[in-house]
PDB file of N, CA and C in Angstrom:
ATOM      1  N   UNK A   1     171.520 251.715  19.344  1.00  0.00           N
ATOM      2  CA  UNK A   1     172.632 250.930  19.857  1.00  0.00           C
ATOM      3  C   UNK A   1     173.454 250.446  18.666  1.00  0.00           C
ATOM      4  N   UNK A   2     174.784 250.827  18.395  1.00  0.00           N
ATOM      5  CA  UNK A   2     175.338 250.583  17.238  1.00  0.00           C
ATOM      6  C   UNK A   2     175.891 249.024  17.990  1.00  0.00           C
ATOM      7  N   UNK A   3     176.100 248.189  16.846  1.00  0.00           N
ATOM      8  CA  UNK A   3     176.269 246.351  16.429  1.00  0.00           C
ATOM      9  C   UNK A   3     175.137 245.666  17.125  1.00  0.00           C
ATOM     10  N   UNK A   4     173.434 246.124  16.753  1.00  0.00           N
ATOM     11  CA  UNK A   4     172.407 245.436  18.015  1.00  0.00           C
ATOM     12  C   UNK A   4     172.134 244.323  17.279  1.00  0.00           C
ATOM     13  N   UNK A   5     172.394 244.157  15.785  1.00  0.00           N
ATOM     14  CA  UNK A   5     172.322 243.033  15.170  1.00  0.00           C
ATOM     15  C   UNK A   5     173.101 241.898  15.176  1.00  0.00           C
ATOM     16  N   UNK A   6     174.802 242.468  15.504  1.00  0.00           N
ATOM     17  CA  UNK A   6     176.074 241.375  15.876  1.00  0.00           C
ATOM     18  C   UNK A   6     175.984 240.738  17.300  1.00  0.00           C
ATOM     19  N   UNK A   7     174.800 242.150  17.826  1.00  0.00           N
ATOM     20  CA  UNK A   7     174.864 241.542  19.779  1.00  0.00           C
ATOM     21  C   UNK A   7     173.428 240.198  19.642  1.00  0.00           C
ATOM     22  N   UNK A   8     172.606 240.477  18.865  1.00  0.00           N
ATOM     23  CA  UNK A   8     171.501 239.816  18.581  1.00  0.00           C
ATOM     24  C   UNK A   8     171.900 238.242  18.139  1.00  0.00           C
ATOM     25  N   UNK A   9     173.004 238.272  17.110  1.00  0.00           N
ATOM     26  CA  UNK A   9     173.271 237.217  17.027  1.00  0.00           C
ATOM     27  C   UNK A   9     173.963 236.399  17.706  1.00  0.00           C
ATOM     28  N   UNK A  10     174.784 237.166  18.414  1.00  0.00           N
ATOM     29  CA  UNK A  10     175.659 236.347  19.572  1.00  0.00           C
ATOM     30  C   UNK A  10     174.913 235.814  20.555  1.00  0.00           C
ATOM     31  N   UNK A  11     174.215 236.905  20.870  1.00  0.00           N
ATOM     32  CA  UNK A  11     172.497 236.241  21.921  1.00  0.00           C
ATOM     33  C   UNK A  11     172.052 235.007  21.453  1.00  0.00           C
ATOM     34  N   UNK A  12     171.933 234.733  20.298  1.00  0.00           N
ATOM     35  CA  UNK A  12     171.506 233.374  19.814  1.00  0.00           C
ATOM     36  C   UNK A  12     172.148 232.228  19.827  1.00  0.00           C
ATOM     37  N   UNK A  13     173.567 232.691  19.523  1.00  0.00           N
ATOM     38  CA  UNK A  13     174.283 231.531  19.379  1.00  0.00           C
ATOM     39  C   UNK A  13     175.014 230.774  20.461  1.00  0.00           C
ATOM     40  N   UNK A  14     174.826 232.217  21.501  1.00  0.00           N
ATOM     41  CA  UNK A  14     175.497 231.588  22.990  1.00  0.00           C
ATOM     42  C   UNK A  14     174.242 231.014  23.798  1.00  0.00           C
ATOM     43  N   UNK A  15     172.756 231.371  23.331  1.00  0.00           N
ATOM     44  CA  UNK A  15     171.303 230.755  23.933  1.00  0.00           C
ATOM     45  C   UNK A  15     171.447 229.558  23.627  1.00  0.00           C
ATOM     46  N   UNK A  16     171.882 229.367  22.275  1.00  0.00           N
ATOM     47  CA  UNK A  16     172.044 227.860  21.598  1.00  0.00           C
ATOM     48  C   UNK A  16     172.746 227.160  22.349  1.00  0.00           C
ATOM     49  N   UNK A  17     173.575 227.763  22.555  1.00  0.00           N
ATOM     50  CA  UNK A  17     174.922 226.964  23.236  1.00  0.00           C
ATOM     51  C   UNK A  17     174.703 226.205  24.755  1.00  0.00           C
ATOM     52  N   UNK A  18     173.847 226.703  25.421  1.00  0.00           N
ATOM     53  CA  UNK A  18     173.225 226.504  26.635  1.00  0.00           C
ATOM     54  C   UNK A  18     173.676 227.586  27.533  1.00  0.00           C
ATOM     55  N   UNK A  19     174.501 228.978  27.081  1.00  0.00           N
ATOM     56  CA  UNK A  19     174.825 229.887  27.645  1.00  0.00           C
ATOM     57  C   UNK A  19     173.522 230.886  28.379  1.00  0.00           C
ATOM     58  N   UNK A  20     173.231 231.189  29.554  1.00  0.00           N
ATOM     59  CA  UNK A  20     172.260 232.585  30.056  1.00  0.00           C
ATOM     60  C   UNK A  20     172.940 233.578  29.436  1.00  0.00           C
ATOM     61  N   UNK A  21     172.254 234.121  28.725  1.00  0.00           N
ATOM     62  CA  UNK A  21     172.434 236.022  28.650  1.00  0.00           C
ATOM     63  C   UNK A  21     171.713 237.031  29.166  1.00  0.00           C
ATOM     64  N   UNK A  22     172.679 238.131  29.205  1.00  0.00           N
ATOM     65  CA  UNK A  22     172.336 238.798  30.346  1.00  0.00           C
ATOM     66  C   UNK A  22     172.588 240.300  29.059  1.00  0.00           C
ATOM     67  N   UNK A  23     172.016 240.320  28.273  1.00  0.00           N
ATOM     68  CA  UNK A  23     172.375 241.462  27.224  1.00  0.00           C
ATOM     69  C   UNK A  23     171.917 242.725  27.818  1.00  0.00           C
ATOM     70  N   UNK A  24     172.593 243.940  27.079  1.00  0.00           N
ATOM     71  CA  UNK A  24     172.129 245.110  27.295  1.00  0.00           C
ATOM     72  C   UNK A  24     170.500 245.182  26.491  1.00  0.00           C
ATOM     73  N   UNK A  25     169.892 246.474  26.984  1.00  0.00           N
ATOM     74  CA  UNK A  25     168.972 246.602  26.721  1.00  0.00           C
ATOM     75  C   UNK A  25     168.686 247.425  25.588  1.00  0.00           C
ATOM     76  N   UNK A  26     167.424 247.474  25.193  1.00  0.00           N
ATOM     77  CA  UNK A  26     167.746 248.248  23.423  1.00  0.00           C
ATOM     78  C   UNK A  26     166.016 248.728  23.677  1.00  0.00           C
ATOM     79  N   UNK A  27     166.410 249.848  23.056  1.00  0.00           N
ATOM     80  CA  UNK A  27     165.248 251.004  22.804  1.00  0.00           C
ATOM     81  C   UNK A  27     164.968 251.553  20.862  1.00  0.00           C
ATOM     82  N   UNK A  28     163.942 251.738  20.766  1.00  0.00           N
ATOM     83  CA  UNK A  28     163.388 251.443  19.652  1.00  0.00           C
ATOM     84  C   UNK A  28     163.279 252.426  19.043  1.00  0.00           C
ATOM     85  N   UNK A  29     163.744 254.165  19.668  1.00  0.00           N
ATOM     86  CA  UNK A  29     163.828 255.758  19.633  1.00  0.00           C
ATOM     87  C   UNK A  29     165.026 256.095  20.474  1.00  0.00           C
ATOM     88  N   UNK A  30     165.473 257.216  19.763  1.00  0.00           N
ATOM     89  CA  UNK A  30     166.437 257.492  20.543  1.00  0.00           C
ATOM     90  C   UNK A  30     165.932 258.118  22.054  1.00  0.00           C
ATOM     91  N   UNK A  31     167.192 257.833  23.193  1.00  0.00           N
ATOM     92  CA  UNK A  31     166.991 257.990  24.580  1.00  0.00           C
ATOM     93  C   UNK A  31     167.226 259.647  24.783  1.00  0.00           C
ATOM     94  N   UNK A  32     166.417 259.990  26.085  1.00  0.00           N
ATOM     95  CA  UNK A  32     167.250 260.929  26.955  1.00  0.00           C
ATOM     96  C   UNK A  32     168.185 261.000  27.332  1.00  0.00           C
ATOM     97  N   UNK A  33     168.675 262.130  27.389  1.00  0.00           N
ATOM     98  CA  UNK A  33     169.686 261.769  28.869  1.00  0.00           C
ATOM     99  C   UNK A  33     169.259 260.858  30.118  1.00  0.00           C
ATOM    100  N   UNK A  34     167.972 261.312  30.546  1.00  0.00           N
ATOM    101  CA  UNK A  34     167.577 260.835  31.603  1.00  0.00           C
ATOM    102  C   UNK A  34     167.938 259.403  31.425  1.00  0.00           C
ATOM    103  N   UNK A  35     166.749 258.654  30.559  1.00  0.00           N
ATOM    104  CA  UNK A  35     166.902 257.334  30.470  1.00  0.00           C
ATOM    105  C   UNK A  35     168.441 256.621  29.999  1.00  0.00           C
ATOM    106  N   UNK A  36     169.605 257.768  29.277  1.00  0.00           N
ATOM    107  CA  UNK A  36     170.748 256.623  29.189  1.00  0.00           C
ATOM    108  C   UNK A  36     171.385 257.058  30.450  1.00  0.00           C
ATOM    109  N   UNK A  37     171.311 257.759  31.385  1.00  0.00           N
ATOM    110  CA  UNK A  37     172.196 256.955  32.860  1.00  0.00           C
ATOM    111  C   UNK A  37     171.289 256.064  33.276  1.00  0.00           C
ATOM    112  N   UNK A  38     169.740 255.993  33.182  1.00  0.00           N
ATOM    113  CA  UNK A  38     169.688 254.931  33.777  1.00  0.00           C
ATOM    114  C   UNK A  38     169.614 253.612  33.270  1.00  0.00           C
ATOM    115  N   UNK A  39     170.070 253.517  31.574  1.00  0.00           N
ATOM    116  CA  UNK A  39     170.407 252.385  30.875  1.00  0.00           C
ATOM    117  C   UNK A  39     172.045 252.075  31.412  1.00  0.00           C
ATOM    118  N   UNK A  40     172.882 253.430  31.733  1.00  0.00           N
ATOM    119  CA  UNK A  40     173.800 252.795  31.752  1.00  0.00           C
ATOM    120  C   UNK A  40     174.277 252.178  33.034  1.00  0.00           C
ATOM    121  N   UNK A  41     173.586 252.480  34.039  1.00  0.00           N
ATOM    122  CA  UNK A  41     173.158 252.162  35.559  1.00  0.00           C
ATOM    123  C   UNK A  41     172.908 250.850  35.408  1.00  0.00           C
ATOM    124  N   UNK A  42     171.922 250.229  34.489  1.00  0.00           N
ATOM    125  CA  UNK A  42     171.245 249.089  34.585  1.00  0.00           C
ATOM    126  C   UNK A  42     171.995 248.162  34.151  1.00  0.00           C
ATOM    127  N   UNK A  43     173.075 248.465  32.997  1.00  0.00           N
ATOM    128  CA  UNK A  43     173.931 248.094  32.394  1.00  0.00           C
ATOM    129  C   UNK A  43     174.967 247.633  33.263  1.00  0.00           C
ATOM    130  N   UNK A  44     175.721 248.400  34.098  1.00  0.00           N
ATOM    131  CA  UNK A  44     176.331 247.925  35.187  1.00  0.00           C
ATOM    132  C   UNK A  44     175.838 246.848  36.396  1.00  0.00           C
ATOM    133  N   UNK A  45     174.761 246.904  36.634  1.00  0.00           N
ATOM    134  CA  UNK A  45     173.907 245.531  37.538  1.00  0.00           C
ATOM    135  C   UNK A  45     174.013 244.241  36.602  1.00  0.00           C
ATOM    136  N   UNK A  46     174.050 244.718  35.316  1.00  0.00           N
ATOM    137  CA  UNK A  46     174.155 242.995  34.447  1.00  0.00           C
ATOM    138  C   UNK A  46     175.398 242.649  34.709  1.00  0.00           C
ATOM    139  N   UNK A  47     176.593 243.460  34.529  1.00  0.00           N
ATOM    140  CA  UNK A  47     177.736 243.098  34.602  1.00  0.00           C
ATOM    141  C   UNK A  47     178.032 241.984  35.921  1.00  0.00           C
ATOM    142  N   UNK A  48     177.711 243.189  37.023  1.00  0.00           N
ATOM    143  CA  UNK A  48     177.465 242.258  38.620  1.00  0.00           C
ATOM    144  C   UNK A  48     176.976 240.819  38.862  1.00  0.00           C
ATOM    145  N   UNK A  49     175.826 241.046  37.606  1.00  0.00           N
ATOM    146  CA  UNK A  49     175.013 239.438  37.520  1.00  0.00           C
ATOM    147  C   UNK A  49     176.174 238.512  36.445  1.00  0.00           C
ATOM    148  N   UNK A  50     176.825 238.982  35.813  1.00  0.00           N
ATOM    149  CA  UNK A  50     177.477 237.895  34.939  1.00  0.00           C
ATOM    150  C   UNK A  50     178.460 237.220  35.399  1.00  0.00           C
ATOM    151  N   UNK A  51     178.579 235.990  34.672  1.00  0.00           N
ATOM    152  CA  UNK A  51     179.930 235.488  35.151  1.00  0.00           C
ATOM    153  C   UNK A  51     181.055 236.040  34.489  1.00  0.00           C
ATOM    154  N   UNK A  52     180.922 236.346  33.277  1.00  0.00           N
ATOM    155  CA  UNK A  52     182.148 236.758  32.258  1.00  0.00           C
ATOM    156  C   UNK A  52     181.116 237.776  31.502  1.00  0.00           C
ATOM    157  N   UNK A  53     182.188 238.206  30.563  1.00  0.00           N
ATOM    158  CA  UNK A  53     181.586 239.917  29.711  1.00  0.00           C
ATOM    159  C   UNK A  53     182.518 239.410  28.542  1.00  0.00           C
ATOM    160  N   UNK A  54     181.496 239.454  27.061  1.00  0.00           N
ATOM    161  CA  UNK A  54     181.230 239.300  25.843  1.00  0.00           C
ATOM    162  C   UNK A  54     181.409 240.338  25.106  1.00  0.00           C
ATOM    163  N   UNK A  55     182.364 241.439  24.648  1.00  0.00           N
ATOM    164  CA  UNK A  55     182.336 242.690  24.175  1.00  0.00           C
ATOM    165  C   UNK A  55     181.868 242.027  22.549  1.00  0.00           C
ATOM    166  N   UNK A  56     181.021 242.528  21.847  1.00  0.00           N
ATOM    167  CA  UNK A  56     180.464 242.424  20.433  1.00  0.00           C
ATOM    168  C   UNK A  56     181.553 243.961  20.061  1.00  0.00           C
ATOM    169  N   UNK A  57     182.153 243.591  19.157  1.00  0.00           N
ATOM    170  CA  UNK A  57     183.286 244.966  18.665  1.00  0.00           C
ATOM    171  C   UNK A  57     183.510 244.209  17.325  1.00  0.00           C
ATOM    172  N   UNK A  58     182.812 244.651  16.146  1.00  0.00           N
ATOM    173  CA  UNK A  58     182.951 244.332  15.028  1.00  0.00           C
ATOM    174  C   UNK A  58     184.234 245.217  14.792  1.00  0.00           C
ATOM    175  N   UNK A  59     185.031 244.825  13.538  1.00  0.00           N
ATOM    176  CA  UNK A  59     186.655 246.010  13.218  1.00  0.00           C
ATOM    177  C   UNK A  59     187.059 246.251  13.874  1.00  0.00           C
ATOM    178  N   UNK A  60     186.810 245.816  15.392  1.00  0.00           N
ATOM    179  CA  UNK A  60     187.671 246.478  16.458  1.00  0.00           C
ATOM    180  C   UNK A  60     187.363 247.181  17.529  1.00  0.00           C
ATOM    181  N   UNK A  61     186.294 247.820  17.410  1.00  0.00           N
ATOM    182  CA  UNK A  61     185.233 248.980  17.477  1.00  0.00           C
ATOM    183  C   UNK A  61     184.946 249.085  18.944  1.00  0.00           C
ATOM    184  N   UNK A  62     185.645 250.270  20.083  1.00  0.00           N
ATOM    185  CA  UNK A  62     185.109 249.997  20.710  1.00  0.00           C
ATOM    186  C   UNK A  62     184.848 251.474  21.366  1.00  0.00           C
ATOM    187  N   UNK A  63     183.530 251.881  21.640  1.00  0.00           N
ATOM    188  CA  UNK A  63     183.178 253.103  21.955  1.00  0.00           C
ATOM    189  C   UNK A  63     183.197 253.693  23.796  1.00  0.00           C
ATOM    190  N   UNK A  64     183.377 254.561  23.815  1.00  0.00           N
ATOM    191  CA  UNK A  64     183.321 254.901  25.397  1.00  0.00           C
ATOM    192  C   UNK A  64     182.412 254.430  26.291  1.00  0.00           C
ATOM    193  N   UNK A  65     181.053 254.340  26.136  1.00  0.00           N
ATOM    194  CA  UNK A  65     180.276 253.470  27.286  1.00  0.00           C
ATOM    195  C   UNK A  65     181.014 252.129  27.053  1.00  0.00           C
ATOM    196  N   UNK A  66     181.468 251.479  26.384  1.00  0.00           N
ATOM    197  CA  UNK A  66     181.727 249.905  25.944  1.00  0.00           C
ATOM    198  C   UNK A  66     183.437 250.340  26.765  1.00  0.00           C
ATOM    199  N   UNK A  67     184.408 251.012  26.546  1.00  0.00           N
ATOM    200  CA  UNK A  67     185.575 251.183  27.494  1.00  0.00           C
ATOM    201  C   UNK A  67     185.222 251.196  28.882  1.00  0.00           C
ATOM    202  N   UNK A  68     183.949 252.130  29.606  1.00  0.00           N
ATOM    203  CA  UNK A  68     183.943 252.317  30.721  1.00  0.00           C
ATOM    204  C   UNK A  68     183.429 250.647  31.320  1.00  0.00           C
ATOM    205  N   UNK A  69     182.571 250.028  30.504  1.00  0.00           N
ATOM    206  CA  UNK A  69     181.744 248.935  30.977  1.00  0.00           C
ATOM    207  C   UNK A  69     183.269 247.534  31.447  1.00  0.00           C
ATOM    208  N   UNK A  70     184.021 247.787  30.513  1.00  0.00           N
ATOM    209  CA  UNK A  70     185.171 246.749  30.775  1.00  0.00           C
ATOM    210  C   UNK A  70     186.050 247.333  31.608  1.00  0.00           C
ATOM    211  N   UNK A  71     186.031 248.567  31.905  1.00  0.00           N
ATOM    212  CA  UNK A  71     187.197 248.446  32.812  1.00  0.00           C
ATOM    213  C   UNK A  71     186.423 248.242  34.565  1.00  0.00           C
ATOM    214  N   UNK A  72     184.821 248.862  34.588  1.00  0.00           N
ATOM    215  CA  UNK A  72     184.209 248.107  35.477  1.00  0.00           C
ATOM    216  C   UNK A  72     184.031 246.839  35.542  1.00  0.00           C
ATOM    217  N   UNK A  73     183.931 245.869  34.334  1.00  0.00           N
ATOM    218  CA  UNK A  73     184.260 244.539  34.472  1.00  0.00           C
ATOM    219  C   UNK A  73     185.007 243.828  35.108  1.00  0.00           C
ATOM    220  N   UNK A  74     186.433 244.136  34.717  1.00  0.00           N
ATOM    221  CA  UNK A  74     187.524 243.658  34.809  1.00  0.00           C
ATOM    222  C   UNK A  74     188.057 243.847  36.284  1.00  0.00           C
ATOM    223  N   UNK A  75     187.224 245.092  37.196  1.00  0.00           N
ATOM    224  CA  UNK A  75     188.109 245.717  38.255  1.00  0.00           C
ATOM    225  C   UNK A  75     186.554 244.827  39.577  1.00  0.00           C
ATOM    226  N   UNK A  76     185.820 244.288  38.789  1.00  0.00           N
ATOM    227  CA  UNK A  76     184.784 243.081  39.876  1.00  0.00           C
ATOM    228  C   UNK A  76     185.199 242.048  39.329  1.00  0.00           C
ATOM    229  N   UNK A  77     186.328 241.526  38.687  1.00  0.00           N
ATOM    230  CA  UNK A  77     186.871 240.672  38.440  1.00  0.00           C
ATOM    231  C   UNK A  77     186.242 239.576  37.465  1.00  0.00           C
ATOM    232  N   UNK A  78     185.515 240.271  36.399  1.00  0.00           N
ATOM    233  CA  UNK A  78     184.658 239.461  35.114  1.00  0.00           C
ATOM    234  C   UNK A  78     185.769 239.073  34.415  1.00  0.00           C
ATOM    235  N   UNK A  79     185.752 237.959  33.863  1.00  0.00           N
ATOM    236  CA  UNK A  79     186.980 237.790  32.360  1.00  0.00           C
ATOM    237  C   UNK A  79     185.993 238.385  31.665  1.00  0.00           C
ATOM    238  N   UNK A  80     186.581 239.148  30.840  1.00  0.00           N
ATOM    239  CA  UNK A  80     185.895 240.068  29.539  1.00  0.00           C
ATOM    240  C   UNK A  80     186.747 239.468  28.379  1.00  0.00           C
ATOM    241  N   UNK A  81     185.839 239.260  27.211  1.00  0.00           N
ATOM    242  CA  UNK A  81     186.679 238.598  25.687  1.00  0.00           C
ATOM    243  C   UNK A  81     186.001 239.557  24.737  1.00  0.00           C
ATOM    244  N   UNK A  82     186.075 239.192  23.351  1.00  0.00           N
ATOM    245  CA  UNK A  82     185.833 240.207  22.471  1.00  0.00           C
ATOM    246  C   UNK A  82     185.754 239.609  21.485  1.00  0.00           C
ATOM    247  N   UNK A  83     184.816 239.611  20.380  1.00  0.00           N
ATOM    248  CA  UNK A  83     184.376 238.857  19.104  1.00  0.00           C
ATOM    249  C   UNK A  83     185.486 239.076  18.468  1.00  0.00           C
ATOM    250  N   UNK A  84     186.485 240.567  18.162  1.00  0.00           N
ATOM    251  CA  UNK A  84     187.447 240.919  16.715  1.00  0.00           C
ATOM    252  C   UNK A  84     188.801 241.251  18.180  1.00  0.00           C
ATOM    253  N   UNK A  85     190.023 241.245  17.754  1.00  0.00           N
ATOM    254  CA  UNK A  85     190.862 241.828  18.245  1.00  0.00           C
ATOM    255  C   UNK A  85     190.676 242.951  18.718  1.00  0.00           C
ATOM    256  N   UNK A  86     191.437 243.500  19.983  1.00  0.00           N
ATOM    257  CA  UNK A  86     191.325 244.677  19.957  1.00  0.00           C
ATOM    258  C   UNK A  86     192.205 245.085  21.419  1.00  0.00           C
ATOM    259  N   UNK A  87     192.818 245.996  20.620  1.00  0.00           N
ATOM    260  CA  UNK A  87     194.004 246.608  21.256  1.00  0.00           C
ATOM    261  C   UNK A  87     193.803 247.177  22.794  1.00  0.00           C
ATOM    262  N   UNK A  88     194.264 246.703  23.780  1.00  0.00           N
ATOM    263  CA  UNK A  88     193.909 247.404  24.734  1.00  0.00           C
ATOM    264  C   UNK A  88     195.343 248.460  25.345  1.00  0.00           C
TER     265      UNK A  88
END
């Protein structure tokens, strides 16, 4: 999972904060196919559970599962924000 250390820390600092997180999940080897639809399946049920969506996008950075996840966000009506700018 590329930024699991920037998502790790945000996990902390929004736990601190008295924020619930609802983070993606992280694997310790790389996945199957099999298992990333059903990470990215599972990934979408957090969204459902959140109140708002936290994009971690260090430089800007934002990769295609992370595009598809916000525009499913945004269209169940999550406010989605973003640690760095970023152009939509």
């Amino acid at each position: 999972m590329r930024f699991a250390e920037e998502m790790r820390k945000a996990n902390r600092d929004l736990t601190f904060a008295g924020v619930i997180v609802v983070a993606p999940g992280e694997a310790d080897a790389v996945v199957s196919a099999e298992q990333k639809t059903l990470l990215d399946a599972l990934h979408l049920r957090k969204i459902d559970l959140a109140d708002r969506v936290l994009v971690v996008n260090p430089g800007g950075y934002i990769g295609e599962s992370t595009r598809r996840e916000v525009v499913y966000a945004r269209a169940g009506g999550k406010p989605v924000s973003f640690t760095e700018p970023f152009d939509q």
